[in-house]
PDB file of N, CA and C in Angstrom:
ATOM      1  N   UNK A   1     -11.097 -30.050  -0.992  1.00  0.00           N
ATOM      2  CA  UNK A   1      -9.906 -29.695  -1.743  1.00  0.00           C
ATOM      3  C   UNK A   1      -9.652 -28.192  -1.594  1.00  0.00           C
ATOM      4  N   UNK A   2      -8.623 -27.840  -0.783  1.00  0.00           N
ATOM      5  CA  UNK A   2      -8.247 -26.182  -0.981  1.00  0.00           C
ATOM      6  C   UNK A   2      -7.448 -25.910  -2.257  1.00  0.00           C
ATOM      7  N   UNK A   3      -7.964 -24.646  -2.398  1.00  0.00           N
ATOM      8  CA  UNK A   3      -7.095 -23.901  -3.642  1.00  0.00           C
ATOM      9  C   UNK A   3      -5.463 -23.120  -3.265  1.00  0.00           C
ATOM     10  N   UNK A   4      -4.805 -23.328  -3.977  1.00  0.00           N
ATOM     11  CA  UNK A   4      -4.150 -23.038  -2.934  1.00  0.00           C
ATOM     12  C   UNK A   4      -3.218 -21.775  -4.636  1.00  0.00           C
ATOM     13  N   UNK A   5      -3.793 -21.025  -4.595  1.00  0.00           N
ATOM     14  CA  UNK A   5      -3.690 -19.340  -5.400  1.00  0.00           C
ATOM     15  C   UNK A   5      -2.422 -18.479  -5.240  1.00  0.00           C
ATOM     16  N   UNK A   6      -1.862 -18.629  -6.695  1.00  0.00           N
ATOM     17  CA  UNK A   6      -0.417 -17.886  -6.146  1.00  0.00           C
ATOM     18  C   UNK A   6      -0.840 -16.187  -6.456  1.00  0.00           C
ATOM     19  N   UNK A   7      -0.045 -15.619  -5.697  1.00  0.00           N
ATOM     20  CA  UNK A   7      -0.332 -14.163  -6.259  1.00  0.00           C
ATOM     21  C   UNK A   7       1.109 -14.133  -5.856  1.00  0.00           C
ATOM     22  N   UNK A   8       1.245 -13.132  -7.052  1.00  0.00           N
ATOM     23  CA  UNK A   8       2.361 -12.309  -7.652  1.00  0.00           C
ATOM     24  C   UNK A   8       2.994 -11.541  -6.600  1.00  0.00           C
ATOM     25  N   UNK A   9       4.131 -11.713  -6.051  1.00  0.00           N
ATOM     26  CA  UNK A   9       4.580 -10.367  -5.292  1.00  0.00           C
ATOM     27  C   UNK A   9       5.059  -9.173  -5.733  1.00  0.00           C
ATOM     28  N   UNK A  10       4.934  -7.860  -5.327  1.00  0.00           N
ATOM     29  CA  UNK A  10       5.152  -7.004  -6.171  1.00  0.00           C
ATOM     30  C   UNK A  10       6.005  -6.214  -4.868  1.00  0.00           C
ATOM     31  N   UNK A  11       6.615  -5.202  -5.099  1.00  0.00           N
ATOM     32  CA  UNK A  11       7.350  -4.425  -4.274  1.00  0.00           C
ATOM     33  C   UNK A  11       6.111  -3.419  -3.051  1.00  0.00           C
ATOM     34  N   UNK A  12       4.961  -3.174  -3.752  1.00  0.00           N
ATOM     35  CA  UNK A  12       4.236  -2.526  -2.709  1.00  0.00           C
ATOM     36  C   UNK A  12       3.890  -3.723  -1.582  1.00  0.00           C
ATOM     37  N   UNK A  13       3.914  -4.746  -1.412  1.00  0.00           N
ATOM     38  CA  UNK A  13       3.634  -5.755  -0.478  1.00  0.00           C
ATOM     39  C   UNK A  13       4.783  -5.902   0.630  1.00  0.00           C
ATOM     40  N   UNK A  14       5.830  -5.166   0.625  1.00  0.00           N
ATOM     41  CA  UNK A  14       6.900  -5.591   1.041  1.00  0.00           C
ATOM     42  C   UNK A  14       7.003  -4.087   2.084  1.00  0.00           C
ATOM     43  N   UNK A  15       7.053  -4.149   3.089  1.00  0.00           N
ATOM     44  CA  UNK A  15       7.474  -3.094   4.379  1.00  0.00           C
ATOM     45  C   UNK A  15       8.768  -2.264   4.149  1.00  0.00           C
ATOM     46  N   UNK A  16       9.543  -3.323   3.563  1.00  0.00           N
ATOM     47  CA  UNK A  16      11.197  -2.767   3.735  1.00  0.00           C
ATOM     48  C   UNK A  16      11.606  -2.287   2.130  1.00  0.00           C
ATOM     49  N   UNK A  17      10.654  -1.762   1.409  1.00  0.00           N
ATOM     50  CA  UNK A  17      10.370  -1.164   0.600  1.00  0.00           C
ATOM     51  C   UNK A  17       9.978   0.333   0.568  1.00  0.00           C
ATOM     52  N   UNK A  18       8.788   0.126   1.506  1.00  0.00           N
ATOM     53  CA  UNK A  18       8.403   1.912   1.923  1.00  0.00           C
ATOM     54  C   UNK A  18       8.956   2.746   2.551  1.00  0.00           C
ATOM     55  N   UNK A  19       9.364   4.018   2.181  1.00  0.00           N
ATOM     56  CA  UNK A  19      10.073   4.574   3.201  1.00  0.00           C
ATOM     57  C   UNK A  19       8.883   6.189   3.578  1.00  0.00           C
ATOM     58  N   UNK A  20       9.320   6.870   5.105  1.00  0.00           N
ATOM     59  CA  UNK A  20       9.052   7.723   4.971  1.00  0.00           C
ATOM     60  C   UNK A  20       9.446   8.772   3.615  1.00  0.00           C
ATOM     61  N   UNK A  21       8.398   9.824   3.445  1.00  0.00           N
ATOM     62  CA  UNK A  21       8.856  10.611   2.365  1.00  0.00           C
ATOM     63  C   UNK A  21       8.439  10.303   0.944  1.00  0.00           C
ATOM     64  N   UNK A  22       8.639   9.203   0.968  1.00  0.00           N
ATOM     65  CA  UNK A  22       8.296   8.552  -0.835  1.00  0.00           C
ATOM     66  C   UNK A  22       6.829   8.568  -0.945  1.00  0.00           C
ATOM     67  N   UNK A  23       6.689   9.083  -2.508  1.00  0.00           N
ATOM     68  CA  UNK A  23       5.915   9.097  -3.523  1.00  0.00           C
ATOM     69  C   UNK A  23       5.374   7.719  -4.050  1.00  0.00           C
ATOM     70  N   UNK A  24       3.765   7.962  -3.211  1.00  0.00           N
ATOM     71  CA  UNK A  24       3.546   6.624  -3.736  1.00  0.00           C
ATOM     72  C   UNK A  24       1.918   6.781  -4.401  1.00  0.00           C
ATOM     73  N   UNK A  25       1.299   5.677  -4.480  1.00  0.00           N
ATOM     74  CA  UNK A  25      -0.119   5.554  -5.164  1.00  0.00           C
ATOM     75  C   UNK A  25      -0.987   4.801  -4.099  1.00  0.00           C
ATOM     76  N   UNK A  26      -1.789   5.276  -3.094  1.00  0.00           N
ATOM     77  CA  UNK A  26      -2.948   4.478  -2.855  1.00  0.00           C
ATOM     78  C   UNK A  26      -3.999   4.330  -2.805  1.00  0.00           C
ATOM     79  N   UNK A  27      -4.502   3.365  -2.350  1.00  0.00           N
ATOM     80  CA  UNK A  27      -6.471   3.244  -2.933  1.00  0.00           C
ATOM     81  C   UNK A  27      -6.905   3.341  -1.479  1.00  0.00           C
ATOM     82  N   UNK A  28      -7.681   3.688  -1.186  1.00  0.00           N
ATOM     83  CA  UNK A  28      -8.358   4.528   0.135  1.00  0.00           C
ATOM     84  C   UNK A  28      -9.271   3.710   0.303  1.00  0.00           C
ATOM     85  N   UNK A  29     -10.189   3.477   1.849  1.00  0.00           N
ATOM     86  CA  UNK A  29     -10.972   2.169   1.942  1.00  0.00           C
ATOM     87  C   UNK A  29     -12.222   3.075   1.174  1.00  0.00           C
ATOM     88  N   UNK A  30     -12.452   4.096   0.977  1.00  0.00           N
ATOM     89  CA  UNK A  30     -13.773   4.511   0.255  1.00  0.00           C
ATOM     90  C   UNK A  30     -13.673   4.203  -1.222  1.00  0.00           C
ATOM     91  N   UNK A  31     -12.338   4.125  -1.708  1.00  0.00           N
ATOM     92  CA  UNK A  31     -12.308   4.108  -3.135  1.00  0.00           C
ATOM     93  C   UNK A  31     -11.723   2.308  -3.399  1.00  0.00           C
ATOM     94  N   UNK A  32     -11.858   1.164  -2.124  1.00  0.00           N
ATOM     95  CA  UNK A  32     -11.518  -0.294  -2.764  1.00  0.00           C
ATOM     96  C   UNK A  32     -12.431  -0.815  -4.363  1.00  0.00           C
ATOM     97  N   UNK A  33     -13.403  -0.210  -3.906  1.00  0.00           N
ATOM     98  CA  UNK A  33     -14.632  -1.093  -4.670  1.00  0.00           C
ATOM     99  C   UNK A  33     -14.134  -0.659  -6.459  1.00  0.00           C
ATOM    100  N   UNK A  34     -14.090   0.791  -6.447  1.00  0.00           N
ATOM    101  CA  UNK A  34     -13.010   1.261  -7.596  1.00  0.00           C
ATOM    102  C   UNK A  34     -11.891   0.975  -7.904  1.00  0.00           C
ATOM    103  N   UNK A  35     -10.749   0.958  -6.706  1.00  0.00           N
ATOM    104  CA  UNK A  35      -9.484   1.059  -7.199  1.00  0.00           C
ATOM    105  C   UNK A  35      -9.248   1.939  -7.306  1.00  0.00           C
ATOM    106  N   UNK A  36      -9.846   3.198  -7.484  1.00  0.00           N
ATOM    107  CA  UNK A  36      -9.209   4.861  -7.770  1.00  0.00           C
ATOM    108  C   UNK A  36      -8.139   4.974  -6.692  1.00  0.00           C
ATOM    109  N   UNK A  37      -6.957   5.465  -7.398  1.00  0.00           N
ATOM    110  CA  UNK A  37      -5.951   5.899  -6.434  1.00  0.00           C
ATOM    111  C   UNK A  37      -5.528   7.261  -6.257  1.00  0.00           C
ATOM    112  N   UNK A  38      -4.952   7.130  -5.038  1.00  0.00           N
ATOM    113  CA  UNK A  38      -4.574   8.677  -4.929  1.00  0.00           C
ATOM    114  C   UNK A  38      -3.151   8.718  -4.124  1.00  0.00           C
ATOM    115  N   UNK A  39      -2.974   9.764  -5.048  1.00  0.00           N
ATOM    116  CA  UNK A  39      -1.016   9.690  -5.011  1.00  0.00           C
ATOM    117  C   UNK A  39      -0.859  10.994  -3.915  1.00  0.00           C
ATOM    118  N   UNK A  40       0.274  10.506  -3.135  1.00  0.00           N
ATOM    119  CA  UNK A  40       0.640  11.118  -2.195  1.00  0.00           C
ATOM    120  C   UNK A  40       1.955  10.754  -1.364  1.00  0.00           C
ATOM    121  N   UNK A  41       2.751  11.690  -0.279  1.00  0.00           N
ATOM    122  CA  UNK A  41       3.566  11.261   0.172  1.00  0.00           C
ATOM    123  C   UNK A  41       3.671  10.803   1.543  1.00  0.00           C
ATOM    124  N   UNK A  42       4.573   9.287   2.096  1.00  0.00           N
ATOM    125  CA  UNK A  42       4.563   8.735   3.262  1.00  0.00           C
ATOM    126  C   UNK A  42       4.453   9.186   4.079  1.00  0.00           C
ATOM    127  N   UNK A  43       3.847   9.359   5.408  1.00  0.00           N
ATOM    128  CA  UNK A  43       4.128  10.348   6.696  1.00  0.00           C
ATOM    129  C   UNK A  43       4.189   9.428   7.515  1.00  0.00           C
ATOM    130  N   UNK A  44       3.624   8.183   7.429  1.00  0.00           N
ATOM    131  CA  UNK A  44       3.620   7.251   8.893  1.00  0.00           C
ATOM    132  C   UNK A  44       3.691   5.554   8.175  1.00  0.00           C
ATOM    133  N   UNK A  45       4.089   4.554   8.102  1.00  0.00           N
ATOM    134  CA  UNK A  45       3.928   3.198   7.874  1.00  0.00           C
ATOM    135  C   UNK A  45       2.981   2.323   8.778  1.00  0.00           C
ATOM    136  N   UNK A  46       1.733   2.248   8.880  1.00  0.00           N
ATOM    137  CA  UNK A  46       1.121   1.889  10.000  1.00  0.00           C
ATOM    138  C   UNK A  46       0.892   0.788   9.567  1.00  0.00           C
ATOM    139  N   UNK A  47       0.937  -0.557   8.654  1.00  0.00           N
ATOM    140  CA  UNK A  47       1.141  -1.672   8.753  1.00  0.00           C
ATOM    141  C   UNK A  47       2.600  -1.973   9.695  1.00  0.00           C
ATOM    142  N   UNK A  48       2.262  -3.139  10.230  1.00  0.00           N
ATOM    143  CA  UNK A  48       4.097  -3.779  11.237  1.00  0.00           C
ATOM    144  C   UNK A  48       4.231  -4.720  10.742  1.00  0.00           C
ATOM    145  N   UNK A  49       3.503  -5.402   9.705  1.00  0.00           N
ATOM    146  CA  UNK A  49       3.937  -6.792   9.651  1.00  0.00           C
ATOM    147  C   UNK A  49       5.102  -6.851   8.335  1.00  0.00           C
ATOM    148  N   UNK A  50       6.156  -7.605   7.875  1.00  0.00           N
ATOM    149  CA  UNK A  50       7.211  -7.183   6.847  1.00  0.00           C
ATOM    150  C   UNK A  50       6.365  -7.491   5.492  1.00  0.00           C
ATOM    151  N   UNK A  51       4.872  -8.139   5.671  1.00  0.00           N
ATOM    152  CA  UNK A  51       4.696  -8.171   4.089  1.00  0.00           C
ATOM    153  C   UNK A  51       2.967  -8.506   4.173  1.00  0.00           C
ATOM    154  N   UNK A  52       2.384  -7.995   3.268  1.00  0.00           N
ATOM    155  CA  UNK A  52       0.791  -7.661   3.551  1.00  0.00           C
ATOM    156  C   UNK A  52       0.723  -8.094   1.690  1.00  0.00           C
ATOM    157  N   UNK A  53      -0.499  -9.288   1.785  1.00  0.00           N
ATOM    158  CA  UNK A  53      -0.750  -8.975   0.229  1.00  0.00           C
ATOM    159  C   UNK A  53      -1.527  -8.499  -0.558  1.00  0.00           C
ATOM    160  N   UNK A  54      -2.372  -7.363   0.024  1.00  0.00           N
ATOM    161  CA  UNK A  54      -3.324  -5.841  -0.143  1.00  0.00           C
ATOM    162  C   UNK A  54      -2.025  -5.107  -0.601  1.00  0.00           C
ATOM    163  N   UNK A  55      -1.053  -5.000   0.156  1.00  0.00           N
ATOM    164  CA  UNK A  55      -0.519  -3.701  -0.264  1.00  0.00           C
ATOM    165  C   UNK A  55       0.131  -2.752   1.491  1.00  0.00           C
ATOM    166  N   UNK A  56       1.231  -2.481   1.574  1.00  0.00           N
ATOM    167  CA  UNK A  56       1.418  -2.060   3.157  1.00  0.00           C
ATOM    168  C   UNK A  56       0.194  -0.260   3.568  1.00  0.00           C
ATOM    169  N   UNK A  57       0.070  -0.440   4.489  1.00  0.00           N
ATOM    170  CA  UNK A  57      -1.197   0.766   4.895  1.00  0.00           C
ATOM    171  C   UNK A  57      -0.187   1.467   5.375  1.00  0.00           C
ATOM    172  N   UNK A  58      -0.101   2.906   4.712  1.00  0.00           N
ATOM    173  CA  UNK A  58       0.253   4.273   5.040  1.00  0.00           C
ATOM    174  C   UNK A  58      -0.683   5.226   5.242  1.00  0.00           C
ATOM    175  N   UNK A  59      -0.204   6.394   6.101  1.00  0.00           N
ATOM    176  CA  UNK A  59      -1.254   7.431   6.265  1.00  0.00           C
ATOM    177  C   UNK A  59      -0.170   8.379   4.808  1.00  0.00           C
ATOM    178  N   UNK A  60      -0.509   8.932   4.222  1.00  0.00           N
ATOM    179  CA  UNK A  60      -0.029   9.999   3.714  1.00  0.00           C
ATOM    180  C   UNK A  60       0.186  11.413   4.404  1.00  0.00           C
ATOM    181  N   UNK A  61       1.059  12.237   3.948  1.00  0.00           N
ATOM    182  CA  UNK A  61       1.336  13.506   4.252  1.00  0.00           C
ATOM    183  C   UNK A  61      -0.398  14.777   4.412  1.00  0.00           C
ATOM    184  N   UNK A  62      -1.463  13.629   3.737  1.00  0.00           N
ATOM    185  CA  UNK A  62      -2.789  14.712   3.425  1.00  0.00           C
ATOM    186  C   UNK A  62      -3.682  14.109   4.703  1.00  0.00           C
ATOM    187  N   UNK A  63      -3.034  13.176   5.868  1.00  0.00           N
ATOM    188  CA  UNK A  63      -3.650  12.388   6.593  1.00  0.00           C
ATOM    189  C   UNK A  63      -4.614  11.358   5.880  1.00  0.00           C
ATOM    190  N   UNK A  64      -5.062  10.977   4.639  1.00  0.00           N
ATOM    191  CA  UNK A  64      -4.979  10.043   4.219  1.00  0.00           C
ATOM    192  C   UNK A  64      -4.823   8.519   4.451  1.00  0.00           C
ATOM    193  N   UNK A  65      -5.102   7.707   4.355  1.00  0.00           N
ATOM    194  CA  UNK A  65      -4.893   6.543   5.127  1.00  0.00           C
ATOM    195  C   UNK A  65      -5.491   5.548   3.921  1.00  0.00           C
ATOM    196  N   UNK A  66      -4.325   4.331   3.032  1.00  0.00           N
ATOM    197  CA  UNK A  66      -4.173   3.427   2.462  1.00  0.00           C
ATOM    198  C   UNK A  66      -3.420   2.402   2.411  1.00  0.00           C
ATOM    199  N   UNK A  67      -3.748   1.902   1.265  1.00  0.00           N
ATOM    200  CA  UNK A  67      -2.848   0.894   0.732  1.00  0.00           C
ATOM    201  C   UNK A  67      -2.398   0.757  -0.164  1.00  0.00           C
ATOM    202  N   UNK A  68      -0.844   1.160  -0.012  1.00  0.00           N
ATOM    203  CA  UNK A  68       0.384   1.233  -1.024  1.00  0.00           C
ATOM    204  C   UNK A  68       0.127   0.165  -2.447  1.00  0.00           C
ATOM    205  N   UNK A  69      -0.367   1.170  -3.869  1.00  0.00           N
ATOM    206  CA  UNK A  69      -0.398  -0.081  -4.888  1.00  0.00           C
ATOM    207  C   UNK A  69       0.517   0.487  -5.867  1.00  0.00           C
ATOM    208  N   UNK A  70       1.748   1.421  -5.541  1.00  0.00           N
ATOM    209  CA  UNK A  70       2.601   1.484  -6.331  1.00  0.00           C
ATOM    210  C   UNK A  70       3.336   2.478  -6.104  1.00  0.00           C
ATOM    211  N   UNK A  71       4.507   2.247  -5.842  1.00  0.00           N
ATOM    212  CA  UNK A  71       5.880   3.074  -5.429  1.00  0.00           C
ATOM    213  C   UNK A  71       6.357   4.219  -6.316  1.00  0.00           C
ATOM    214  N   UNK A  72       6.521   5.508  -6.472  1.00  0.00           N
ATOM    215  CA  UNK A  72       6.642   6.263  -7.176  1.00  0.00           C
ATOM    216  C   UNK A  72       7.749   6.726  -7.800  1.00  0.00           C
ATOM    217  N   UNK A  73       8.331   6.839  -6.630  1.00  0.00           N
ATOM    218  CA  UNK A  73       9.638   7.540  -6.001  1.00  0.00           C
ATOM    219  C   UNK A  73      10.748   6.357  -5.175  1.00  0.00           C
TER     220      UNK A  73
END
């Protein structure tokens, strides 16, 4: 029997949401196990696919490199 688990879509899951420039919140692969986020701004969208349900992977403006868990700006 599979489970078959809804999760919630939220706007950080969505590609055509992020833009360069914007103020966002992400959790860094050193900080998953926490969740600690760290806020910063877009410099690159390096997920391609239109919808990820982690969250889309940006590098930030600090070279930085996450996953978008909340839009700021």
């Amino acid at each position: 029997m599979s489970m078959n688990l809804k999760i919630p879509h939220t706007p950080n899951m969505f590609r055509a949401n992020i833009q360069l420039g914007m103020e966002v919140e992400v959790v860094l692969k050193k900080d998953q196990r926490t969740g600690k986020r760290t806020r910063g701004r877009v410099q690159f969208i390096l997920t391609s696919a239109a919808f990820h349900s982690r969250g889309i992977k940006v590098q930030l403006d600090t070279r930085q490199v996450g996953r978008v868990q909340e839009i700021m700006s």
